[in-house]
Each structure stands twice: as structure tokens, then as C-alpha cells.
Protein backbone atom coordinates (compact mmCIF):
# COMPACT_ATOMS: atom_id res chain seq x y z
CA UNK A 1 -65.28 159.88 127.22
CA UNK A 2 -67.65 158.96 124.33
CA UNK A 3 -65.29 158.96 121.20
CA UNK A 4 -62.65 161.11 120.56
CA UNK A 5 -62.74 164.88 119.69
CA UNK A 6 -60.48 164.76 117.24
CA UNK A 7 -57.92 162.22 115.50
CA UNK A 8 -54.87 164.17 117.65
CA UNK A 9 -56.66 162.26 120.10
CA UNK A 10 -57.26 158.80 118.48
CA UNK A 11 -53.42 159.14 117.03
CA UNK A 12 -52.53 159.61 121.29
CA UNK A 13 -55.01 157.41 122.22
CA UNK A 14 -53.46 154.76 119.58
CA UNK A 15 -50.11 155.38 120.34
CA UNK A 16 -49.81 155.92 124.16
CA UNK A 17 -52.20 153.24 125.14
CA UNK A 18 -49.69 151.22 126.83
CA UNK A 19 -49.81 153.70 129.53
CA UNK A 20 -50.45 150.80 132.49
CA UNK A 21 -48.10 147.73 132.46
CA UNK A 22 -47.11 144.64 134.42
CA UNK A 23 -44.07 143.23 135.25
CA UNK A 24 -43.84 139.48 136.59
CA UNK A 25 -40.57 139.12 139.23
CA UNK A 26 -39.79 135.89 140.58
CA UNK A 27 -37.23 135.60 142.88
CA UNK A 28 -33.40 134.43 142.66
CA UNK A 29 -33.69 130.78 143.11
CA UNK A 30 -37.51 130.25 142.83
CA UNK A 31 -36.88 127.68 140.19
CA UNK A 32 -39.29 129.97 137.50
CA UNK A 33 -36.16 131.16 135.87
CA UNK A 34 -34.84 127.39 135.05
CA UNK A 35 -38.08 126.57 134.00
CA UNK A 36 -38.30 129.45 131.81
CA UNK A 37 -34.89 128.48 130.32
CA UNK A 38 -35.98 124.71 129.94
CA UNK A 39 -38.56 125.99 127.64
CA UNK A 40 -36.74 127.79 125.52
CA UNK A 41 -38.44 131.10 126.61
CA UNK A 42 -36.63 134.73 127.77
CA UNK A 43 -36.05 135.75 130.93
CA UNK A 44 -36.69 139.24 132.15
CA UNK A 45 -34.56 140.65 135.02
CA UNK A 46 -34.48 144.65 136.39
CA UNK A 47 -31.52 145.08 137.21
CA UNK A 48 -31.29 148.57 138.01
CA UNK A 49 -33.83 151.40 137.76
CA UNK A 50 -33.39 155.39 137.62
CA UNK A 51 -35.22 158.21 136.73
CA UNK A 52 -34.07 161.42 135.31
CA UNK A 53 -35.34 165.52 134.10
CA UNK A 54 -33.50 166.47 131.56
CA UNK A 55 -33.81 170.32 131.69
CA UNK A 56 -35.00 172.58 128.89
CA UNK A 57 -37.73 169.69 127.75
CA UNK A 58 -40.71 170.07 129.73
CA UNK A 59 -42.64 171.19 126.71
CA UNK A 60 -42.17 167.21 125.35
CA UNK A 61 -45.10 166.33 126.07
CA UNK A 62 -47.88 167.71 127.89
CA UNK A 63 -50.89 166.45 129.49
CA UNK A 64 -53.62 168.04 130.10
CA UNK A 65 -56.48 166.82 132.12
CA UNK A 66 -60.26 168.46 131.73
CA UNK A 67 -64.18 167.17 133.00
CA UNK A 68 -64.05 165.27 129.23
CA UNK A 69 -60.58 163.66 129.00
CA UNK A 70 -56.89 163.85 128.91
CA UNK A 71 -55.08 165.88 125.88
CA UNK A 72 -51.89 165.40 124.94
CA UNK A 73 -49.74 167.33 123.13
CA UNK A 74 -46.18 166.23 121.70
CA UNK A 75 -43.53 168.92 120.86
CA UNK A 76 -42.27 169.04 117.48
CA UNK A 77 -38.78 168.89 119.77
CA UNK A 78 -39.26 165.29 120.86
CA UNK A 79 -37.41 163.47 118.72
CA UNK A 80 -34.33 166.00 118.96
CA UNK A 81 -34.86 166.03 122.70
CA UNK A 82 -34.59 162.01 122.81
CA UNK A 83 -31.86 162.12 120.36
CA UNK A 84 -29.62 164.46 122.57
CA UNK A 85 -30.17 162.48 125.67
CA UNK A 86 -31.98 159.15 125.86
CA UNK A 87 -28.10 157.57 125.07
CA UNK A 88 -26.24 158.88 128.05
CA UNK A 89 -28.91 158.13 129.91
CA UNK A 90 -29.22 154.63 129.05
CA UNK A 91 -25.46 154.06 129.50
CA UNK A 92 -25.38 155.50 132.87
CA UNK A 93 -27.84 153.56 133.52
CA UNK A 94 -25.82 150.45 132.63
CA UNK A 95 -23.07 151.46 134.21
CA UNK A 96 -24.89 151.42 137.59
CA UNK A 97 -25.86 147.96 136.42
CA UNK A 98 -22.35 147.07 135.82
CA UNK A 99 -23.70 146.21 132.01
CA UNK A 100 -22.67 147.41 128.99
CA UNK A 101 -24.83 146.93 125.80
CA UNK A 102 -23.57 143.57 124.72
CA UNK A 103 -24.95 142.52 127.79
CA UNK A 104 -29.02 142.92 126.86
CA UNK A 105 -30.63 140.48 124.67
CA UNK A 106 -33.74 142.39 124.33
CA UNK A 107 -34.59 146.36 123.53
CA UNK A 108 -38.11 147.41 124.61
CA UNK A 109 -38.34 151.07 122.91
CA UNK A 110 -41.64 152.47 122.97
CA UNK A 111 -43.44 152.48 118.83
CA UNK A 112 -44.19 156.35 119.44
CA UNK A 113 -43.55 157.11 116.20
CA UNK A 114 -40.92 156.51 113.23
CA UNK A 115 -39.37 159.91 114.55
CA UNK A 116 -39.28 158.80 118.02
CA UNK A 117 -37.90 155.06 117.29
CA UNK A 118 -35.04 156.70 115.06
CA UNK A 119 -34.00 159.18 117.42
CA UNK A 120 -33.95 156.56 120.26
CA UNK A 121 -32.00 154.05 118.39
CA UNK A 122 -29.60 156.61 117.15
CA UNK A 123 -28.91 157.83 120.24
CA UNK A 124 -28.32 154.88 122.14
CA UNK A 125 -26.79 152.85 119.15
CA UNK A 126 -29.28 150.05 118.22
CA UNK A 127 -28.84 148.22 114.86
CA UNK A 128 -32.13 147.63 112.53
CA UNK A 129 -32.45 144.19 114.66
CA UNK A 130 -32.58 145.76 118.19
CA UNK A 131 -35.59 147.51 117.20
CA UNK A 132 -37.37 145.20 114.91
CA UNK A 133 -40.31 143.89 117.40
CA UNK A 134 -40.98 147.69 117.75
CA UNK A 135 -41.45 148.29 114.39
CA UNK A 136 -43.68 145.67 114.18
CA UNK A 137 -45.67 147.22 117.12
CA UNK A 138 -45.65 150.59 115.74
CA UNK A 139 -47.41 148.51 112.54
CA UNK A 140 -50.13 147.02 114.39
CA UNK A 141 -51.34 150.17 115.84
């Protein structure tokens, strides 16, 4: 699409770039984990995955694809919508894990917005420090 129509789509464009992503998963016993460790650097693990509809919300966001693009529109419900739900859904979620939040050293939450990082670390209890790299994200945008 040559440029964007409007800056509703430069602020979606900005913010909801990260649309594609990798993940790297190595094996129990591959010897990429001790290595890792050795140098001092993270390791990621998925330990569980699930996906959920939470009814009444369908109208939080909404894509809409044309000939020139994709719109998107956010409802001014989001953040109440991810407020009301995104914690029981994350501690189910370590439940099936066997986890509970002590357990994770590292909170990805998407930098949609200052309304959408509050409401998410509300819900599901982060402190200021949890969500500090994605503040920093949100900045760089």
C-alpha cells in the first residue's frame, strides 16, 4: 500500500507491527540451554499454550481487509475487556502449567498502548518491574 490513509493507520501500523514472530526451541538436553546459562543469558521455555473467546468482545478489535490494505479498528472497550479477563486467563493458564506467578522471570505484554499495558498488568497483578521492558517498547515506537 503506498503510505497510509490516515494516522489511525500509521498509529496501527506502529503499534501492531509485531504481527509475525519467531520462536527458537531447542530441545531438553541439546546442550543450548547450558550454554545459554554459561553465558549469563535467559532461557525461554513454552510450557503450556491455550487459546480462549471470551464472549461479548468481538467488537475488540476488528480487521478489515480491502484491494488497498488492512484497517483496524480498536474498541474504546479494550482495555476494560482485558482488564476483566486477561488475569483468569493467565492463571489458568499456569495452572495447566503447574506454575504459579513466582515461577516466570520474564513478562512479555504487548506495548499496545498505556491503556492496554495498565489494564493487563492490573489484571494479572504485575508490579512496575514486570512491565518495564514494555514500557520501554511502547517508547520506541
Amino acid at each position: 500500500r503506498g503510505g497510509f490513509q490516515s494516522m489511525n493507520d500509521a498509529i496501527i501500523h506502529a503499534i501492531f507491527g509485531d504481527g509475525c514472530a519467531a520462536a527458537v526451541v531447542a530441545a531438553r538436553g541439546s546442550g543450548f540451554e547450558t550454554r545459554a546459562r554459561r553465558r549469563g543469558q535467559r532461557v525461554v521455555s513454552i510450557l503450556a499454550r491455550r487459546s480462549q473467546v471470551v464472549p461479548q468482545t468481538t467488537d475488540g478489535i476488528v480487521l478489515s481487509i480491502h484491494t488497498t490494505g488492512v484497517d483496524c479498528t480498536l474498541s474504546r472497550f479494550l482495555p476494560k475487556y482485558l482488564r476483566d479477563n486477561v488475569g483468569l486467563y493467565v492463571a489458568d493458564l499456569l495452572r495447566e502449567a503447574c506454575l504459579d506467578q513466582g515461577d516466570i522471570d520474564l513478562w512479555a505484554v504487548h506495548p499496545g498502548g498505556r491503556r492496554i499495558i495498565e489494564a493487563v498488568q492490573d489484571s494479572v497483578g504485575l508490579t512496575p518491574e514486570d512491565v518495564q521492558d514494555t514500557w520501554s517498547v511502547l517508547r520506541s515506537v
